[in-house]
Protein backbone atom coordinates (compact mmCIF):
# COMPACT_ATOMS: atom_id res chain seq x y z
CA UNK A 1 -19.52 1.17 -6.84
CA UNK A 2 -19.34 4.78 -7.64
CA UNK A 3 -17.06 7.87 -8.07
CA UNK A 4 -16.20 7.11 -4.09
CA UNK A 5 -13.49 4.99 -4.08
CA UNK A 6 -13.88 2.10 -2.36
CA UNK A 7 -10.71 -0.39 -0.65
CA UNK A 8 -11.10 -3.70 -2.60
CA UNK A 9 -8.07 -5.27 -1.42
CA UNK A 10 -6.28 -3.21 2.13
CA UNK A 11 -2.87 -5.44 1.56
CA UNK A 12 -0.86 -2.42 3.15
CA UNK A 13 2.08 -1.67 -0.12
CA UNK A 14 4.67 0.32 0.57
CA UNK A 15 5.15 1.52 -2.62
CA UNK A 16 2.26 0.17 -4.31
CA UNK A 17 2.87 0.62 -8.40
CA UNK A 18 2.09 -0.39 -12.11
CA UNK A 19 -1.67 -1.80 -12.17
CA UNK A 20 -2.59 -3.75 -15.30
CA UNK A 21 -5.85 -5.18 -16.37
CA UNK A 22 -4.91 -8.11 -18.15
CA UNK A 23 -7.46 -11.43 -18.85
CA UNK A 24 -9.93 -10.39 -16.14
CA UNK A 25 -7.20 -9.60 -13.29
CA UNK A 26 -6.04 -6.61 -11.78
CA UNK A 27 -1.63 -6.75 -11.62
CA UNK A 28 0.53 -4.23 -10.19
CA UNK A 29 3.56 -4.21 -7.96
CA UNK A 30 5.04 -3.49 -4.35
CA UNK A 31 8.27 -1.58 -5.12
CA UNK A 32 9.71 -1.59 -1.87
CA UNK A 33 8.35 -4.39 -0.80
CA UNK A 34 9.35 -6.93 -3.91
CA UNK A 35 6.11 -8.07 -4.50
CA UNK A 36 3.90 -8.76 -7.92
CA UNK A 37 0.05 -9.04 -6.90
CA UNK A 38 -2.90 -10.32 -8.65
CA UNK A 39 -6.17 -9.15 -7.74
CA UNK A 40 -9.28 -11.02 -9.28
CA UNK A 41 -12.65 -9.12 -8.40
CA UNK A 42 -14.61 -12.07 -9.57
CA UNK A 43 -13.50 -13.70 -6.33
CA UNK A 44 -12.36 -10.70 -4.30
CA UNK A 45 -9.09 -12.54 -3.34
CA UNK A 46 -5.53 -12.24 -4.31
CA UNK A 47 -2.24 -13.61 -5.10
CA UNK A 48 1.54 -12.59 -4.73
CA UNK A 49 5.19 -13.22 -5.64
CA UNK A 50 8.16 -12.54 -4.37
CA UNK A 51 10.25 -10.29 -6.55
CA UNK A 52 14.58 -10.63 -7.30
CA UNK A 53 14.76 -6.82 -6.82
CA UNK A 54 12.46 -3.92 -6.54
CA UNK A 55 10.06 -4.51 -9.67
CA UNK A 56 8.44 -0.85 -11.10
CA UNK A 57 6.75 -2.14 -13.84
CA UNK A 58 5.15 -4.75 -15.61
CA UNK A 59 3.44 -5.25 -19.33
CA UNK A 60 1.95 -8.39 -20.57
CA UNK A 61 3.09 -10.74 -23.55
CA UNK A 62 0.89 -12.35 -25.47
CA UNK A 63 2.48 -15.99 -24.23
CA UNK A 64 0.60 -14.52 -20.77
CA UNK A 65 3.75 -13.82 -19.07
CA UNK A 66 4.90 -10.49 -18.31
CA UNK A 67 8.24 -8.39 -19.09
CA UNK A 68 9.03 -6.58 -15.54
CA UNK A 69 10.98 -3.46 -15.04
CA UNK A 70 13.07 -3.83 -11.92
CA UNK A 71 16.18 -2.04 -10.34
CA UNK A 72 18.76 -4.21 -11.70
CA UNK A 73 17.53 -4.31 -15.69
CA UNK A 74 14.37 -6.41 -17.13
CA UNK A 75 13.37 -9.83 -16.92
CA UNK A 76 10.48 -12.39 -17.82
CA UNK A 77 7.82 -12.95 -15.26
CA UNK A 78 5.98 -16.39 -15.77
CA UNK A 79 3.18 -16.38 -13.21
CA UNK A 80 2.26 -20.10 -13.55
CA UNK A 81 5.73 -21.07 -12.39
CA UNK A 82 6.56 -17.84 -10.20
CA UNK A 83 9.95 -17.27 -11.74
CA UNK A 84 11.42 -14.30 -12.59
CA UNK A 85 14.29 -14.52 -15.50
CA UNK A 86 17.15 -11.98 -16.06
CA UNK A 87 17.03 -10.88 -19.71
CA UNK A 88 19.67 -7.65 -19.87
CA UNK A 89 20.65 -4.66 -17.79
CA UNK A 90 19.69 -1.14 -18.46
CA UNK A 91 21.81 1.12 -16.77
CA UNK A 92 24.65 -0.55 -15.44
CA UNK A 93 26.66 1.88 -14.97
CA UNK A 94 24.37 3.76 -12.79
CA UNK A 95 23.72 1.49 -9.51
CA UNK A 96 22.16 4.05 -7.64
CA UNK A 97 19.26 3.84 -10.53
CA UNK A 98 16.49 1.95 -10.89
CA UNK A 99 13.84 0.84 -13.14
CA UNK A 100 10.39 3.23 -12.53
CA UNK A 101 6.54 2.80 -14.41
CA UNK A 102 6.28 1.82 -17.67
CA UNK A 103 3.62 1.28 -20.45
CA UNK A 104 3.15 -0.04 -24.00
CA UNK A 105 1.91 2.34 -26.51
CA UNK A 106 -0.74 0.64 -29.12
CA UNK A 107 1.81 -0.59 -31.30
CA UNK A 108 3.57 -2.69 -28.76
CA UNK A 109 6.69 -0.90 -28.03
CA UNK A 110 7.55 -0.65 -24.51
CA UNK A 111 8.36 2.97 -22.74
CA UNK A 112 10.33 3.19 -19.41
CA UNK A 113 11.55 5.32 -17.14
CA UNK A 114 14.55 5.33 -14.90
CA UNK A 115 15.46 7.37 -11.60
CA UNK A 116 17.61 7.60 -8.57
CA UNK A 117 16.77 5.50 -5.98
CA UNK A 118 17.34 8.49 -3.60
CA UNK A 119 15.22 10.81 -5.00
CA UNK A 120 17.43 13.36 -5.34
CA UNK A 121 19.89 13.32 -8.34
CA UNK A 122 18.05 14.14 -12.15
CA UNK A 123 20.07 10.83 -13.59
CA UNK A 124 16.47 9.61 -14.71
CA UNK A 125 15.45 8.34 -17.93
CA UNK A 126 13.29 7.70 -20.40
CA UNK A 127 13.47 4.65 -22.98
CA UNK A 128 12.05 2.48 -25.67
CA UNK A 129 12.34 -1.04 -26.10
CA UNK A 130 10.99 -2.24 -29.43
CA UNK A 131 12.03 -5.74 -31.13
CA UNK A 132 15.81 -6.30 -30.03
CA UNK A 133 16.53 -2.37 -29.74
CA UNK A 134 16.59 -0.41 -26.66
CA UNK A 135 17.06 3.18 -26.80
CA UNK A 136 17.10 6.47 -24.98
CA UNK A 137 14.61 9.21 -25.82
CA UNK A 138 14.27 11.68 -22.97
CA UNK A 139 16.61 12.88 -19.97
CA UNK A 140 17.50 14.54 -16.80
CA UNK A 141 14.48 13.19 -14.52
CA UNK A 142 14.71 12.86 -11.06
CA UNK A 143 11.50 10.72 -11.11
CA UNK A 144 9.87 9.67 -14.12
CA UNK A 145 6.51 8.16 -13.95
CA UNK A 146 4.31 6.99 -16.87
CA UNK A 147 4.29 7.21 -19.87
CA UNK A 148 0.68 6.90 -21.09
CA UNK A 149 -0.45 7.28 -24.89
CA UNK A 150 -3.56 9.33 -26.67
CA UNK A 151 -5.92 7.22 -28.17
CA UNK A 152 -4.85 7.35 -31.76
CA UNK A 153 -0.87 6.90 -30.77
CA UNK A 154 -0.10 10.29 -31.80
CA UNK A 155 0.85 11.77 -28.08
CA UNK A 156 3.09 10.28 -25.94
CA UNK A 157 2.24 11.81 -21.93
CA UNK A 158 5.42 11.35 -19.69
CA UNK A 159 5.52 12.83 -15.93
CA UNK A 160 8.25 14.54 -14.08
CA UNK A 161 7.09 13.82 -10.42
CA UNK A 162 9.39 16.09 -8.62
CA UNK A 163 9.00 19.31 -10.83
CA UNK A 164 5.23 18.64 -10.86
CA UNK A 165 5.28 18.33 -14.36
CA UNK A 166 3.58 16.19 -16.97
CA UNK A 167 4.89 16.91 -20.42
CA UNK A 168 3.29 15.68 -24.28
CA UNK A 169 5.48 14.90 -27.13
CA UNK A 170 4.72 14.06 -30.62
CA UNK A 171 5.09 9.88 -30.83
CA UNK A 172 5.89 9.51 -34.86
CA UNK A 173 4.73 6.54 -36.36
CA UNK A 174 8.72 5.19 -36.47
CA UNK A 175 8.74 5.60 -32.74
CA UNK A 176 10.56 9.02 -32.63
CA UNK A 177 9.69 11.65 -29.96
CA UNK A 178 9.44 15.40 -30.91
CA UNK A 179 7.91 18.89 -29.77
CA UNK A 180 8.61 18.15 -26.19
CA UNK A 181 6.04 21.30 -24.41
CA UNK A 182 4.12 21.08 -20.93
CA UNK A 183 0.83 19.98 -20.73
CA UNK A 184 -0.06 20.38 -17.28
CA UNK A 185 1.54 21.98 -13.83
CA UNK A 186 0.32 20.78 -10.24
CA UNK A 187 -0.01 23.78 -7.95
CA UNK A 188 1.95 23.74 -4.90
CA UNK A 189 0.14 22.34 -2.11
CA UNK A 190 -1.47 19.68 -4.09
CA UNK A 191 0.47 16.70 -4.22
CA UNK A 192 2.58 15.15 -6.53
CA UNK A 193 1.63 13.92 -10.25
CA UNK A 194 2.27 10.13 -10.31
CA UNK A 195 1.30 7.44 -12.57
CA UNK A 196 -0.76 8.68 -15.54
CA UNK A 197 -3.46 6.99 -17.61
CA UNK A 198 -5.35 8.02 -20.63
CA UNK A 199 -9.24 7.28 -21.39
CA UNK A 200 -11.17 6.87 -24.81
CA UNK A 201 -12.01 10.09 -24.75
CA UNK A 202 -8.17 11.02 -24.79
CA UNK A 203 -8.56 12.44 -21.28
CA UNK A 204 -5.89 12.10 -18.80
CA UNK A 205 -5.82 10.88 -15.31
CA UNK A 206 -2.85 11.16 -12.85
CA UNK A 207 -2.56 10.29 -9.71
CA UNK A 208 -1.24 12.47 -6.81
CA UNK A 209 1.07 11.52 -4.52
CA UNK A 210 0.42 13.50 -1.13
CA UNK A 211 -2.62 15.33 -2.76
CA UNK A 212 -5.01 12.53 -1.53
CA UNK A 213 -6.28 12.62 -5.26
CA UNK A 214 -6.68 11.56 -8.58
CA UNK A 215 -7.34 14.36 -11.39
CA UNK A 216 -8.83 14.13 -14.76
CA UNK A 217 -7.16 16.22 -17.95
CA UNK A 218 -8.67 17.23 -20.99
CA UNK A 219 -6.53 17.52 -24.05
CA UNK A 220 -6.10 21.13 -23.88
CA UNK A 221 -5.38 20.43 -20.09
CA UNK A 222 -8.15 21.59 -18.81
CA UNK A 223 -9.00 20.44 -15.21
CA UNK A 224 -12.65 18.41 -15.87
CA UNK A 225 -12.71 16.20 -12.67
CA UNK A 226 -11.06 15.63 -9.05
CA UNK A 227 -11.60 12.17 -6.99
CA UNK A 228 -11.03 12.40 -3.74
CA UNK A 229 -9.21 9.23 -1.71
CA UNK A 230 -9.52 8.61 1.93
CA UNK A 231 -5.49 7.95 1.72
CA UNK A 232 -2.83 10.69 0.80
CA UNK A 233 -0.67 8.69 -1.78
CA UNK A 234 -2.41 7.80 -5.00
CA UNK A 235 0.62 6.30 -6.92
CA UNK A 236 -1.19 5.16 -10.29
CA UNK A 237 -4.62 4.02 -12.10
CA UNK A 238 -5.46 1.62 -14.61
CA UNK A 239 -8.62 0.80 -16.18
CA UNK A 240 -10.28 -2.30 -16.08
CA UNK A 241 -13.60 -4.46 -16.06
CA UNK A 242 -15.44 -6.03 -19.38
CA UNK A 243 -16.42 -2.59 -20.24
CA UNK A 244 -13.12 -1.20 -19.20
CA UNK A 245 -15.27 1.67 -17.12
CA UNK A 246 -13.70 0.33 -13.78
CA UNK A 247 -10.86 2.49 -12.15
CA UNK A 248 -8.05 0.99 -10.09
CA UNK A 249 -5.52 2.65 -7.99
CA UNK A 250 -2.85 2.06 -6.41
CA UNK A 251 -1.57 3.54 -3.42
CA UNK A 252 1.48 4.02 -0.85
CA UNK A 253 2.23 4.38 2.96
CA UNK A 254 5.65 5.44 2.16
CA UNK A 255 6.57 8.31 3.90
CA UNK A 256 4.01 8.47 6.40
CA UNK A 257 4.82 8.50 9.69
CA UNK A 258 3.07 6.53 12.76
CA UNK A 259 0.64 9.21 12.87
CA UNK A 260 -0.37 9.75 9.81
CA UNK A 261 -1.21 6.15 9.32
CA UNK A 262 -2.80 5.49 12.07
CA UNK A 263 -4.91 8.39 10.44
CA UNK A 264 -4.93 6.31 7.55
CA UNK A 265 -5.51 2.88 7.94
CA UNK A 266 -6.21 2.11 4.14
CA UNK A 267 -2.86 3.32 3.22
CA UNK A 268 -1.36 1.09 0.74
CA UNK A 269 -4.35 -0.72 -0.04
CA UNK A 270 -6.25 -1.21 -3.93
CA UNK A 271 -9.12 0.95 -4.71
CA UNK A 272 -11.48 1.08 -7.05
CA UNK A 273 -14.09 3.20 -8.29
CA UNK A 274 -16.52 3.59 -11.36
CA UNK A 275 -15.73 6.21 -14.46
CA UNK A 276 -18.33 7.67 -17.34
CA UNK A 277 -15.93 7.34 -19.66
CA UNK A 278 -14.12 3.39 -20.56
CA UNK A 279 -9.96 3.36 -20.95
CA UNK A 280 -8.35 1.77 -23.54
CA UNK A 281 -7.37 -1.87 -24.29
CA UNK A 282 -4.07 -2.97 -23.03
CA UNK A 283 -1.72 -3.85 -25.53
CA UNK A 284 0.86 -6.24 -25.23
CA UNK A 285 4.68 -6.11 -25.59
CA UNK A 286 6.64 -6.72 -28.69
CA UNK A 287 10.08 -7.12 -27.72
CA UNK A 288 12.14 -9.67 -28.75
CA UNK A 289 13.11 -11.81 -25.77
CA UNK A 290 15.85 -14.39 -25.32
């Protein structure tokens, strides 16, 4: 395994979304499809679930379930039993919304985004969920994607997909947001910035949906690296492995038409490939859950 990335599991998601490593497995969703798979490279093989509605996100708790992000609000995922409970709406006065990517920052709270399922209205937006509270922070998204966190907690990254912007904010230590300012612009012509992640050197990585890509930030945002993908949507990456120097991706056919994926057979499918540099630890959720 090297910077190439290779197809480790060609399962074909529509919207493939929100890879995890958590205890030795890779976990992200099918959006469109209403799935939750588990990928285990140890064996190669993998496992799925069927989801109540279309699931964006998901963050492990430390009981080793998970709290999912779907359109119709949040609930508790317990693998071992496959069940998916309702815990409380998030927008329900917005039924054209749904739940998008999320991520914990290293204290635990939990940061989500919202959008229009069509794609076209800016109704998205951005929250924390911390203990019992849940909270807006950020608005008028047409597709949010992320967030993702600096190393030391101190920068919160959040992406808006359709204005090819991903934006840094201050994250206080209370949880506050402030100095909102760009950090990076995708040119026209090269896709659009997905799902980010951040490495231990503070580095980010977005993927590019349509740009047939993955890109690697420095702080000062700075383009340092490019990975090229044999498939056009790159929707997210997460990194994984025992030294954490393993990078997954996620990808999509959505959008593509007959041609285009008979041009690209892999579409959909989990890559991998290895980085120089290891991510950071996952952190868990700590929400308070009924």
């Amino acid at each position: 395994m090297g910077l190439k990335p290779d197809c480790v599991w060609p399962l074909g998601c529509e919207l493939g979304e929100g890879p995890v490593w958590w205890r030795d497995a890779l976990w992200f969703t099918d959006i469109k499809q209403r799935r939750v798979h588990r990928f285990d490279p140890e064996s190669g093989k993998g496992d799925s679930w069927a989801t109540p509605s279309e699931v964006g996100f998901l963050v492990p708790l430390e009981s080793g379930q998970f709290l999912v992000g779907a359109k119709t609000g949040l609930y508790r995922f317990d693998p071992a039993a496959g069940t998916f409970s309702f815990l409380r709406a998030v927008e329900p006065g917005r039924p054209s919304n749904r739940l998008n990517d999320g991520a914990t920052d290293p204290k635990g709270r939990l940061w989500f985004g919202s959008m229009d399922d069509t794609e076209k209205q800016p109704s998205g937006m951005l929250y924390r969920f911390y203990g019992e509270s849940l909270a807006p922070m950020d608005s008028g998204y047409v597709i949010t994607n992320g967030p993702a966190f600096s190393p030391d907690g101190k920068i919160l990254y959040h992406t808006d997909t359709v204005e090819k912007r991903i934006y840094a904010f201050d994250l206080r230590d209370d949880g506050s947001l402030a100095n909102k300012r760009l950090f990076v612009t995708i040119e026209d012509g090269a896709g659009y910035p997905d799902g980010p992640a951040v490495d231990s050197e503070g580095c980010l990585w977005t993927g590019l949906f349509g740009g047939w890509s993955a890109r690697r930030y420095a702080p000062d945002g700075r383009l340092l690296e490019k990975i090229a993908f044999p498939v056009a949507n790159i929707t997210k990456l997460a990194f994984g492995g025992p030294d954490l120097t393993t990078v997954y991706a996620t990808t999509a056919r959505k959008g593509l038409e007959a041609g285009a994926l008979a041009q690209q057979p892999l579409a959909g499918g989990l890559f991998r490939f290895r980085s120089k540099v290891a991510g950071q630890p996952q952190s868990c959720a700590s929400v308070a859950l009924a």
